[in-house]
PDB file of N, CA and C in Angstrom:
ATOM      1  N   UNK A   1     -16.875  -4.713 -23.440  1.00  0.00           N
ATOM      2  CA  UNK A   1     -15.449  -4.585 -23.658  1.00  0.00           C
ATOM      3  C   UNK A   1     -14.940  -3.363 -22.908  1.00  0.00           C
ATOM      4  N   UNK A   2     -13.689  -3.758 -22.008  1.00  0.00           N
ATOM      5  CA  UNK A   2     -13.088  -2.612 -21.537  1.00  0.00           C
ATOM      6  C   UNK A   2     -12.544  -1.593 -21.847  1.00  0.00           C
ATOM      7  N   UNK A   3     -12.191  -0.462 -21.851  1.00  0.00           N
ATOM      8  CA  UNK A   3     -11.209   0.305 -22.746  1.00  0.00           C
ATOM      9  C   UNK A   3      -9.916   0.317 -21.587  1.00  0.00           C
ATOM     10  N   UNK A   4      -9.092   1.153 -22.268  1.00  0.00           N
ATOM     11  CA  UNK A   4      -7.770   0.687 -21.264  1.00  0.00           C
ATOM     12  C   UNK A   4      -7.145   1.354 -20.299  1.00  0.00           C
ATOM     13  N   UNK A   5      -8.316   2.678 -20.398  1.00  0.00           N
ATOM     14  CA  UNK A   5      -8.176   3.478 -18.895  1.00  0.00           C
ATOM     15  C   UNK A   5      -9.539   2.713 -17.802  1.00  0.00           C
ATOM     16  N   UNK A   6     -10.369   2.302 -18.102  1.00  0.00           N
ATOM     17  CA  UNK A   6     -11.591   1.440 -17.596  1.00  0.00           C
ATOM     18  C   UNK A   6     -10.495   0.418 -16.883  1.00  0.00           C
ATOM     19  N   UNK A   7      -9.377  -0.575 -17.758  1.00  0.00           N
ATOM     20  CA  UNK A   7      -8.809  -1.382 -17.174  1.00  0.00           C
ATOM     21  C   UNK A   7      -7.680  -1.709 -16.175  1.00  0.00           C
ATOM     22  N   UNK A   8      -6.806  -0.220 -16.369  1.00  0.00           N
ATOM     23  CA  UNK A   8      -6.359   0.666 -15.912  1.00  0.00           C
ATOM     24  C   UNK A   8      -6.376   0.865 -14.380  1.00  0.00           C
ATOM     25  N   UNK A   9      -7.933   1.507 -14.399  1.00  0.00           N
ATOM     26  CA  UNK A   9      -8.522   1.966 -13.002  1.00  0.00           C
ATOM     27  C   UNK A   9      -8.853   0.601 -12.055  1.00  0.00           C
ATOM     28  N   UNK A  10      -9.502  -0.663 -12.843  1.00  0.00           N
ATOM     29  CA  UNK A  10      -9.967  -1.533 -12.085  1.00  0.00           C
ATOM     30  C   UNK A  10      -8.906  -2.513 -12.087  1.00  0.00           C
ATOM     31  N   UNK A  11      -7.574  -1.936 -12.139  1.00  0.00           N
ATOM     32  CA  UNK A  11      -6.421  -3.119 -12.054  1.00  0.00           C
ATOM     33  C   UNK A  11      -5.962  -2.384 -10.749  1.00  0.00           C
ATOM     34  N   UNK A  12      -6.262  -0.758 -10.344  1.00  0.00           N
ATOM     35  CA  UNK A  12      -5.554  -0.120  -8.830  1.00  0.00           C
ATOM     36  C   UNK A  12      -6.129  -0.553  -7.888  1.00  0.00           C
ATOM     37  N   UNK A  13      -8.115  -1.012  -8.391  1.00  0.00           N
ATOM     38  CA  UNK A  13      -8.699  -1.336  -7.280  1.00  0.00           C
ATOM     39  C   UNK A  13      -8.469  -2.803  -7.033  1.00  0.00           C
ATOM     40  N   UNK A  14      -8.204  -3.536  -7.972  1.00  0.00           N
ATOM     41  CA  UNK A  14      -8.517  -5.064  -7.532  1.00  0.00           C
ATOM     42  C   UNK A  14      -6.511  -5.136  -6.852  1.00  0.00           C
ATOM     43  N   UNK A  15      -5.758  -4.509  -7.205  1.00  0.00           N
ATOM     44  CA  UNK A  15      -4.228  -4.559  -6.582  1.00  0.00           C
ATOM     45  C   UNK A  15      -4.260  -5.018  -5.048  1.00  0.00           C
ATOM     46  N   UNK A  16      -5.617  -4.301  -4.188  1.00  0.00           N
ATOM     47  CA  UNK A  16      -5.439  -4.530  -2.619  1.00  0.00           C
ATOM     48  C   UNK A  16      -6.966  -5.658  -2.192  1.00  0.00           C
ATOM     49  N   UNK A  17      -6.791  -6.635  -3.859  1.00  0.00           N
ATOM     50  CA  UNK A  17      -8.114  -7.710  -3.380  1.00  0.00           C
ATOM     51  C   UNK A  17      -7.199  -8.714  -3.021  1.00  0.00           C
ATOM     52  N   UNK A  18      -7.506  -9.537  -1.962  1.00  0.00           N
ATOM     53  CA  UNK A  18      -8.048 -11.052  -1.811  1.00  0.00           C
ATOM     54  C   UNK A  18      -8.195 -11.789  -2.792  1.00  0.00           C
ATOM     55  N   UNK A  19      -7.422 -12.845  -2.922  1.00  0.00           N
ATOM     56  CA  UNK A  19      -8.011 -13.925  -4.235  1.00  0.00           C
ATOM     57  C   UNK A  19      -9.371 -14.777  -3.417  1.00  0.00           C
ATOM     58  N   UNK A  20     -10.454 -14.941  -4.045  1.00  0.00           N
ATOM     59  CA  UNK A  20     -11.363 -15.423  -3.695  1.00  0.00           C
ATOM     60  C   UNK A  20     -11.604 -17.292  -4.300  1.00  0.00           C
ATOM     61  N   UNK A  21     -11.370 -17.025  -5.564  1.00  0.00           N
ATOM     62  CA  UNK A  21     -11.624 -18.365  -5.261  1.00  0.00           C
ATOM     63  C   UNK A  21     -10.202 -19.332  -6.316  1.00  0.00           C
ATOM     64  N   UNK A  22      -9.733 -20.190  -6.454  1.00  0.00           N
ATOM     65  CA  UNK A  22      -8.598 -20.798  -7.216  1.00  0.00           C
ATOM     66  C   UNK A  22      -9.435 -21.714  -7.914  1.00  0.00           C
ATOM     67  N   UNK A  23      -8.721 -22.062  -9.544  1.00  0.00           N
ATOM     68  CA  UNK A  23      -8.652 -23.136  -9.943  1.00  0.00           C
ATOM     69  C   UNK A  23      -7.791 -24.473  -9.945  1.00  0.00           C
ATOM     70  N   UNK A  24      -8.392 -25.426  -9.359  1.00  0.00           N
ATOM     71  CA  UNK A  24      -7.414 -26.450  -9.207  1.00  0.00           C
ATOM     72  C   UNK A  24      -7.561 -27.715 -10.062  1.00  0.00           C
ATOM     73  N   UNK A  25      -7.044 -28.891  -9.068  1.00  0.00           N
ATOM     74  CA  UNK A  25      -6.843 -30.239 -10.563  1.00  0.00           C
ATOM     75  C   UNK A  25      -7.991 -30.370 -11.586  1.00  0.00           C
ATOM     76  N   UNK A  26      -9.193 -29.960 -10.978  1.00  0.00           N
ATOM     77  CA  UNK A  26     -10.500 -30.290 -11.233  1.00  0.00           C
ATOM     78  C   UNK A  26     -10.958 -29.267 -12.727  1.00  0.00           C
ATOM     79  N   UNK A  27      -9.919 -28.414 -12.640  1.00  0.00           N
ATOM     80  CA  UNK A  27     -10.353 -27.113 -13.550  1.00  0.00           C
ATOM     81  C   UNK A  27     -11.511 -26.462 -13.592  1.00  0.00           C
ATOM     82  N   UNK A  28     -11.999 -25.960 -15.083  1.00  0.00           N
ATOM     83  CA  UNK A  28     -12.998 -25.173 -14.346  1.00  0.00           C
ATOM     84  C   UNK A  28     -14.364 -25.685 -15.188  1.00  0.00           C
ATOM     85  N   UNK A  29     -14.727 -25.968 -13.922  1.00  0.00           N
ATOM     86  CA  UNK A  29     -16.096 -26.401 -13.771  1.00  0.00           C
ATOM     87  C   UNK A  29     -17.268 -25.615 -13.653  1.00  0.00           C
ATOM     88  N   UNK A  30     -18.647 -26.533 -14.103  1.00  0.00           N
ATOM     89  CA  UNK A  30     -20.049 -25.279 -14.585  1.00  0.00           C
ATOM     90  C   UNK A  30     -20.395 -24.820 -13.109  1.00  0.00           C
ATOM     91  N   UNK A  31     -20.444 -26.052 -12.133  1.00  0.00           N
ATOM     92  CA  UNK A  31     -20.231 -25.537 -10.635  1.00  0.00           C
ATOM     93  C   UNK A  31     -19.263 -24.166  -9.946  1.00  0.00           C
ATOM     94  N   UNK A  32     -18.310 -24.485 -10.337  1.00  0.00           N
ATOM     95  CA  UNK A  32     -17.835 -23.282 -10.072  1.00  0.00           C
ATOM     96  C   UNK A  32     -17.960 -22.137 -11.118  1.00  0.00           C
ATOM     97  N   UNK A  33     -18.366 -21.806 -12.039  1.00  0.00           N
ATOM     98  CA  UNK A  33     -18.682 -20.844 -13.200  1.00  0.00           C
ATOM     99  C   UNK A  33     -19.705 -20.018 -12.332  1.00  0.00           C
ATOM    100  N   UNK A  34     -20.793 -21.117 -11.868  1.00  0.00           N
ATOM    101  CA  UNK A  34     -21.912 -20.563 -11.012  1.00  0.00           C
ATOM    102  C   UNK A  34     -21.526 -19.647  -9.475  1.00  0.00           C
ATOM    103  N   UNK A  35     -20.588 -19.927  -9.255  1.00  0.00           N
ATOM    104  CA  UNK A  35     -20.269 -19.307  -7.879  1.00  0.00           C
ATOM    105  C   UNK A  35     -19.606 -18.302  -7.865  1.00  0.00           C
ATOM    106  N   UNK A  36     -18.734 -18.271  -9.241  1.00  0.00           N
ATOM    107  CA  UNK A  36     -18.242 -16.866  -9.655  1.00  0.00           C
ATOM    108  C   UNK A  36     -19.122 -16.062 -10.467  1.00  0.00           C
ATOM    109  N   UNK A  37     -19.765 -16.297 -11.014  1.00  0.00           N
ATOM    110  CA  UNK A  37     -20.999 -15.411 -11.173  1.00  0.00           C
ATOM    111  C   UNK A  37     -21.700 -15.189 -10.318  1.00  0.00           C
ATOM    112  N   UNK A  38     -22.184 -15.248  -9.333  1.00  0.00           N
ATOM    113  CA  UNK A  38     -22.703 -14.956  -8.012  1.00  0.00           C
ATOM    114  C   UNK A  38     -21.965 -13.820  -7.317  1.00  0.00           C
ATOM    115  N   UNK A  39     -20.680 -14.387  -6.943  1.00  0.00           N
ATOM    116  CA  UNK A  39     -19.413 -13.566  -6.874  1.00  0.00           C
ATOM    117  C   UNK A  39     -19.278 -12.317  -7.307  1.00  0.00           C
ATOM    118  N   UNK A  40     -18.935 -12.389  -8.881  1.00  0.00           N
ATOM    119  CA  UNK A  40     -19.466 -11.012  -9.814  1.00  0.00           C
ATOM    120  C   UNK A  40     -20.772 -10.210  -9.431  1.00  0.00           C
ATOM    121  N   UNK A  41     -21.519 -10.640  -9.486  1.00  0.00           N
ATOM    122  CA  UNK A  41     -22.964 -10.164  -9.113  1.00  0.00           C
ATOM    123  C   UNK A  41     -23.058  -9.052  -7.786  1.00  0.00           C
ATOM    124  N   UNK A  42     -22.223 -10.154  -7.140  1.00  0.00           N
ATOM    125  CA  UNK A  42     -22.082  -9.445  -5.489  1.00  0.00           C
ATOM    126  C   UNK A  42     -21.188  -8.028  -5.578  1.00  0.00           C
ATOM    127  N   UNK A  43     -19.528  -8.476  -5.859  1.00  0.00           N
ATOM    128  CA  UNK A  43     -19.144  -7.322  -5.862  1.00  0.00           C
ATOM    129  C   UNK A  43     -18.545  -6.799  -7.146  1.00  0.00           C
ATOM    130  N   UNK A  44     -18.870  -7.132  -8.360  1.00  0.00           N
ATOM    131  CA  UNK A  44     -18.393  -6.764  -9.933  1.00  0.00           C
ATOM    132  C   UNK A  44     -16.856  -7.203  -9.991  1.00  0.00           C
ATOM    133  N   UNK A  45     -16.301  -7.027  -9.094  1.00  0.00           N
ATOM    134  CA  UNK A  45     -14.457  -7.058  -9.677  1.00  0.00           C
ATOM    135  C   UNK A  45     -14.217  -8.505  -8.278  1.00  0.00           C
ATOM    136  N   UNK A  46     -13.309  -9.654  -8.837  1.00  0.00           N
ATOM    137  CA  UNK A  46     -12.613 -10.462  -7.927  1.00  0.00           C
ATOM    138  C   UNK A  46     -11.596 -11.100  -8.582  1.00  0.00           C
ATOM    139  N   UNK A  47     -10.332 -11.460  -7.851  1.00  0.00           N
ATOM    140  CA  UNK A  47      -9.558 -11.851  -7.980  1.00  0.00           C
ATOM    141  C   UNK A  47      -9.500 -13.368  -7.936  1.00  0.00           C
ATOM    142  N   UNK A  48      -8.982 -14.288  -9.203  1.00  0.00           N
ATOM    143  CA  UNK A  48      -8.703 -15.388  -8.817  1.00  0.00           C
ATOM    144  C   UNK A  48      -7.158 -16.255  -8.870  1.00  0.00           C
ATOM    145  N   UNK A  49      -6.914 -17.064  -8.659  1.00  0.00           N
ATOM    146  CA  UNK A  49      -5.820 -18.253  -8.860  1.00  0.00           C
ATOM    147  C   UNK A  49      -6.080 -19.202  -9.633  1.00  0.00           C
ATOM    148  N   UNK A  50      -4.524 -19.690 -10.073  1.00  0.00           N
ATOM    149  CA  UNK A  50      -4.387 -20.999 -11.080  1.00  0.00           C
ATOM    150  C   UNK A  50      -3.874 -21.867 -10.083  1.00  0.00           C
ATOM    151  N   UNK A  51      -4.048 -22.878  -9.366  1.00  0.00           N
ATOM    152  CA  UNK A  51      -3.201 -23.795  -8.780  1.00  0.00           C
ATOM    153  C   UNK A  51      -2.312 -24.699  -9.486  1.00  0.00           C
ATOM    154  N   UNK A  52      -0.694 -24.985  -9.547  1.00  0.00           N
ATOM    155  CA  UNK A  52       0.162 -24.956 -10.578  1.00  0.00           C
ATOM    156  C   UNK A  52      -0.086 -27.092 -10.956  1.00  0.00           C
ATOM    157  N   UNK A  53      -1.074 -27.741  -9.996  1.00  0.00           N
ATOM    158  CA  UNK A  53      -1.471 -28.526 -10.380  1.00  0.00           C
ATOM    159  C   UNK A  53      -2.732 -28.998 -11.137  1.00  0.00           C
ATOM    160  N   UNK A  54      -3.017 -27.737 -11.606  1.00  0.00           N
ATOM    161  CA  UNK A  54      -4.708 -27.641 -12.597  1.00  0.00           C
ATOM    162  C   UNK A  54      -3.896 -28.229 -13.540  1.00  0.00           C
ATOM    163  N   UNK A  55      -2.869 -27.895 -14.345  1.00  0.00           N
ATOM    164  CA  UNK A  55      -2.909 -28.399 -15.809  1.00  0.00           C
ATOM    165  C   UNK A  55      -3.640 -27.543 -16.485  1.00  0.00           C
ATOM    166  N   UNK A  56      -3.731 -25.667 -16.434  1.00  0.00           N
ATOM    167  CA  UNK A  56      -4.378 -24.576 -17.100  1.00  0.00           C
ATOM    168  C   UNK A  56      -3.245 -23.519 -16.803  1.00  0.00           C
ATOM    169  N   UNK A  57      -3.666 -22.661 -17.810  1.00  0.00           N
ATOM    170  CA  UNK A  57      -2.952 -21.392 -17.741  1.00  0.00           C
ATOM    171  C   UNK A  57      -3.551 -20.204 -16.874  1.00  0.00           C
ATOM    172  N   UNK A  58      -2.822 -19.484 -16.483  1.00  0.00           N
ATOM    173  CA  UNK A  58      -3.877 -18.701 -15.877  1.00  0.00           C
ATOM    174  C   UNK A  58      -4.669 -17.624 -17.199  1.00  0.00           C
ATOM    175  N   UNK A  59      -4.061 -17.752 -18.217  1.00  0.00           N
ATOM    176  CA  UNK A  59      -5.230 -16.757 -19.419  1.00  0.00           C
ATOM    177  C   UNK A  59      -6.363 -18.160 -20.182  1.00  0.00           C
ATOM    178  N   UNK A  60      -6.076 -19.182 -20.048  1.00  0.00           N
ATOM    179  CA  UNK A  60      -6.498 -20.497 -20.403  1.00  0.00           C
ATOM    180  C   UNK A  60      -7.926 -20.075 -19.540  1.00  0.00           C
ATOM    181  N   UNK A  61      -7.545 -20.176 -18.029  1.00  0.00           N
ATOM    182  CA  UNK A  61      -8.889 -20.230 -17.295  1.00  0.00           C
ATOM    183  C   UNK A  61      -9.602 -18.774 -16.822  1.00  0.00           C
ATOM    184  N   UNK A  62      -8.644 -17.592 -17.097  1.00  0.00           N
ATOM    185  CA  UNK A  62      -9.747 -16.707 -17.424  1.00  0.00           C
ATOM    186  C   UNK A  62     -10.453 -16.559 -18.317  1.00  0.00           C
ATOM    187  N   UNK A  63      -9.761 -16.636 -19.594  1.00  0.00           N
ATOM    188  CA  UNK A  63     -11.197 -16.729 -20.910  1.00  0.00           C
ATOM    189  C   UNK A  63     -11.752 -17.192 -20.869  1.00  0.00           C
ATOM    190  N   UNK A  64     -11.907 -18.995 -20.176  1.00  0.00           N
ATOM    191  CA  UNK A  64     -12.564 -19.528 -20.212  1.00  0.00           C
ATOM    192  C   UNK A  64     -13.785 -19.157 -19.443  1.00  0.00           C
ATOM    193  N   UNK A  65     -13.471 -18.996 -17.602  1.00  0.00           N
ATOM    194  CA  UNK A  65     -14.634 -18.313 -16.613  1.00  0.00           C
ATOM    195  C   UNK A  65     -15.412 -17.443 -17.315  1.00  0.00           C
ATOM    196  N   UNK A  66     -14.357 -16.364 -18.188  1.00  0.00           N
ATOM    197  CA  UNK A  66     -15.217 -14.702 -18.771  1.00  0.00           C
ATOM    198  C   UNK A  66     -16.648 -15.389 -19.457  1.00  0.00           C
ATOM    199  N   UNK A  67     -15.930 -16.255 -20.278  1.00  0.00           N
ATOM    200  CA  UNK A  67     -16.870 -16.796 -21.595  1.00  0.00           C
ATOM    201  C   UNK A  67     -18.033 -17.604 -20.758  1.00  0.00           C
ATOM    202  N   UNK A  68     -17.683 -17.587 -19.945  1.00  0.00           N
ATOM    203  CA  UNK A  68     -19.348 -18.661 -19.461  1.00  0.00           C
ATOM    204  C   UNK A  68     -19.858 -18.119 -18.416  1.00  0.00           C
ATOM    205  N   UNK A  69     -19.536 -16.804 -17.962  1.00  0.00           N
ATOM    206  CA  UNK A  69     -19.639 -15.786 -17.281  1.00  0.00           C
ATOM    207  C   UNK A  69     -20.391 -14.658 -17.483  1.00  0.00           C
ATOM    208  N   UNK A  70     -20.019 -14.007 -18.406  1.00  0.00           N
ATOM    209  CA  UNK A  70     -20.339 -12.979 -19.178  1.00  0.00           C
ATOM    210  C   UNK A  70     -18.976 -11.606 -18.840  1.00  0.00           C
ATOM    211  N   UNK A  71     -18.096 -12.402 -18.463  1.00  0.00           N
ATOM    212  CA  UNK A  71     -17.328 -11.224 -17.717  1.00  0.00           C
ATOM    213  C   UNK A  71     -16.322 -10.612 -18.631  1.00  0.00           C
ATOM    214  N   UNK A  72     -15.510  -9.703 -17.754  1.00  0.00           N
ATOM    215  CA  UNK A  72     -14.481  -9.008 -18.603  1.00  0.00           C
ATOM    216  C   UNK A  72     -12.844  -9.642 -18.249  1.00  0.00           C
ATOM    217  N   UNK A  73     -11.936  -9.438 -18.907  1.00  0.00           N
ATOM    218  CA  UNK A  73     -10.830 -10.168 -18.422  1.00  0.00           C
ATOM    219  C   UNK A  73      -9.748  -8.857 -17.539  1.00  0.00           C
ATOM    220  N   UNK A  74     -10.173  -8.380 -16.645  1.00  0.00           N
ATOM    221  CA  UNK A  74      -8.938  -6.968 -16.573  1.00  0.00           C
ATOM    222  C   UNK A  74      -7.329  -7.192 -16.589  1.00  0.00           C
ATOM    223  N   UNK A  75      -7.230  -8.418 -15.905  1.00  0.00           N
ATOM    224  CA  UNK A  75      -5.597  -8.853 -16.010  1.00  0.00           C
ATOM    225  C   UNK A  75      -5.072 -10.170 -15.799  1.00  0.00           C
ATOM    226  N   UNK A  76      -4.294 -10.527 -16.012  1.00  0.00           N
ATOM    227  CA  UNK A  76      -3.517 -11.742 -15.961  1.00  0.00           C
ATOM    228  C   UNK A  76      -1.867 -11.927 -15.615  1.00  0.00           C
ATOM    229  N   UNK A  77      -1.758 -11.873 -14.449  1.00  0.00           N
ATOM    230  CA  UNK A  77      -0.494 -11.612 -14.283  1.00  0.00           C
ATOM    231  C   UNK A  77      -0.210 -12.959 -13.462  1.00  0.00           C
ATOM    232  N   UNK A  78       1.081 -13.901 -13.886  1.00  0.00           N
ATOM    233  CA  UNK A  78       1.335 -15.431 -13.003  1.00  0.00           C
ATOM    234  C   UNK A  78       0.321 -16.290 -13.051  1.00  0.00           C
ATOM    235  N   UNK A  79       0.037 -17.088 -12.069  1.00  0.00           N
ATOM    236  CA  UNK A  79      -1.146 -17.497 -11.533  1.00  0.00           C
ATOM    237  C   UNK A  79      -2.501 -17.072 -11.326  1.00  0.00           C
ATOM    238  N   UNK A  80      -1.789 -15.492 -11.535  1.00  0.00           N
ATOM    239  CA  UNK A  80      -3.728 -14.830 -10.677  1.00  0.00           C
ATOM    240  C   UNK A  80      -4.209 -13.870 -11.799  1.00  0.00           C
ATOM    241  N   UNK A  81      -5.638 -14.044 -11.394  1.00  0.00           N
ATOM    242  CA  UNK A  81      -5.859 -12.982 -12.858  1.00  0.00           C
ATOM    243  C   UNK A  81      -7.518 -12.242 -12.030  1.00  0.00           C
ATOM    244  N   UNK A  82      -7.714 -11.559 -12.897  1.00  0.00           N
ATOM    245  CA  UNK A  82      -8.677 -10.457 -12.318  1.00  0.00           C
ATOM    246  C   UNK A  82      -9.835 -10.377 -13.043  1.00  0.00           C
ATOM    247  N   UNK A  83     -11.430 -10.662 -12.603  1.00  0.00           N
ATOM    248  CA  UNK A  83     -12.137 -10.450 -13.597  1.00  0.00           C
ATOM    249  C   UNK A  83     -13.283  -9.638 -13.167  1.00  0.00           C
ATOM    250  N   UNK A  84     -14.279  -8.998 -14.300  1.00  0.00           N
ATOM    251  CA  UNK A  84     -15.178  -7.759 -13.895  1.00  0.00           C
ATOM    252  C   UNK A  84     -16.505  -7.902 -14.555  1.00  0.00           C
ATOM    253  N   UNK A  85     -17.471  -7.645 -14.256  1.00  0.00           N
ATOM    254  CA  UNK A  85     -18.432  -8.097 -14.557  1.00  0.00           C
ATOM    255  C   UNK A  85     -19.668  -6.749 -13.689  1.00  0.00           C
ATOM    256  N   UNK A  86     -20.157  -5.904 -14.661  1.00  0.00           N
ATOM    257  CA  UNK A  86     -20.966  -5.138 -14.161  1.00  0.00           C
ATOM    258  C   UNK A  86     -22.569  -5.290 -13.607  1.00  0.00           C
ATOM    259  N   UNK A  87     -22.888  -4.681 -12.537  1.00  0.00           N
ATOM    260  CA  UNK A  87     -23.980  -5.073 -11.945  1.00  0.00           C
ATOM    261  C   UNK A  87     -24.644  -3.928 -12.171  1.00  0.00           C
ATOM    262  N   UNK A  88     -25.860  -4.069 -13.170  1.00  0.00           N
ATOM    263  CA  UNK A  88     -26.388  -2.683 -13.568  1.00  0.00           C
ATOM    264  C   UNK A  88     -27.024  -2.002 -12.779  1.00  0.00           C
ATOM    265  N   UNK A  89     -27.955  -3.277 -11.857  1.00  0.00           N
ATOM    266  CA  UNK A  89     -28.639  -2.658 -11.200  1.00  0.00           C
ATOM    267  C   UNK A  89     -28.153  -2.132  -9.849  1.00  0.00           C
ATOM    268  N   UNK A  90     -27.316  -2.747  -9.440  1.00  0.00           N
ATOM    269  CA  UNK A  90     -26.932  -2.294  -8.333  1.00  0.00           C
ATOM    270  C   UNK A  90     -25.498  -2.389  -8.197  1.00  0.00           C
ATOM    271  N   UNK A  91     -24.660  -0.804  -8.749  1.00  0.00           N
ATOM    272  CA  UNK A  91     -23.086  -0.961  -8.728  1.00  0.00           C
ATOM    273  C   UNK A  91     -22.391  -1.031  -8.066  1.00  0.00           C
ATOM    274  N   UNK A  92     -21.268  -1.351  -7.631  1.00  0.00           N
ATOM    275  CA  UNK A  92     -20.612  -1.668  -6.126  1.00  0.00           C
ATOM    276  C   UNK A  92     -19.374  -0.445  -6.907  1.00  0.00           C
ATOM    277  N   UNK A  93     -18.925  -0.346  -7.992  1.00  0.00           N
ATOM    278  CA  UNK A  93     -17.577   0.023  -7.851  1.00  0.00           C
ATOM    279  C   UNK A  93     -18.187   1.543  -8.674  1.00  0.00           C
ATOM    280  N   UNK A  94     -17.456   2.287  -8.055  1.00  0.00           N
ATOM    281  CA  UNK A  94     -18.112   3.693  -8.586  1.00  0.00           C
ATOM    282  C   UNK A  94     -16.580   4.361  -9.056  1.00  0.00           C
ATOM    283  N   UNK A  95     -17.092   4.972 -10.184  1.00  0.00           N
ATOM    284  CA  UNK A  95     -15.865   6.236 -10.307  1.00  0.00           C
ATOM    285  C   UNK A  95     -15.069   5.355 -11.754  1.00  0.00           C
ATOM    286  N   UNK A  96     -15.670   4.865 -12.512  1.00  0.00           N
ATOM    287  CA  UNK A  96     -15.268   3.993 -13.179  1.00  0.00           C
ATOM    288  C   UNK A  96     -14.913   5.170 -14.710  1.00  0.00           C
ATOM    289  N   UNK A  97     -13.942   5.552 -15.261  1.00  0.00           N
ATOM    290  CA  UNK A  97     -14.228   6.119 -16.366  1.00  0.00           C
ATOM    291  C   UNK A  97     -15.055   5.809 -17.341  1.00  0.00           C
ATOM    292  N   UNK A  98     -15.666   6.764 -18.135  1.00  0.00           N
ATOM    293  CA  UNK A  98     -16.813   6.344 -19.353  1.00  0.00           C
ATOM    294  C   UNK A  98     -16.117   6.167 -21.055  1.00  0.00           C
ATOM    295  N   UNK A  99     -16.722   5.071 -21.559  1.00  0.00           N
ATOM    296  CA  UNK A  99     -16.089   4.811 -22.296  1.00  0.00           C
ATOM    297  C   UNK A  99     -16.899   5.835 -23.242  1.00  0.00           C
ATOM    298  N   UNK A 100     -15.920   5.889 -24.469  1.00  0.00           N
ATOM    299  CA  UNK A 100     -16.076   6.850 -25.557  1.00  0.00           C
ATOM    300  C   UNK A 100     -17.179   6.759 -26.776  1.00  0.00           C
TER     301      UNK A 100
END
């Protein structure tokens, strides 16, 4: 669980991401669950999309990704939402505040 300077910080960094991957008509699938966990793995924080013909919300299909993910939800704003997922062994995003 994030705290809300943790979410805070990783909402300035993901501001100048790339959406990587969208959900579309197909929704969200264990196939794609797998590729965003990979994703996560690679670089901890990515940005995704709702395509407005999924028939999902964009907080609909982040809880959903988080939950079969293991991830965190950092934001949800429109269509696009942001998710985080720490790589213990090998961290990509440094400077992260410590939680209490």
């Amino acid at each position: 669980m994030l705290t809300s300077k943790q979410r805070a910080y990783l909402r300035g960094i993901a501001s100048t991401y790339e959406t990587i991957f969208q959900v579309g008509k197909g929704g969200v699938t264990e196939a794609m669950c797998k590729d965003i966990a990979a994703a996560l793995n690679k670089r901890e924080l990515i940005k995704l999309r709702v395509l407005e013909n999924s028939g999902w919300t964009a907080r609909e299909a982040a809880d959903a990704i988080a939950e079969q993910t293991g991830a965190d939800v950092v934001q949800v704003i429109g269509s696009r939402f942001v998710l985080f997922k720490r790589n213990e062994k090998e961290p990509v995003i440094e400077g992260i505040p410590k939680a209490k």
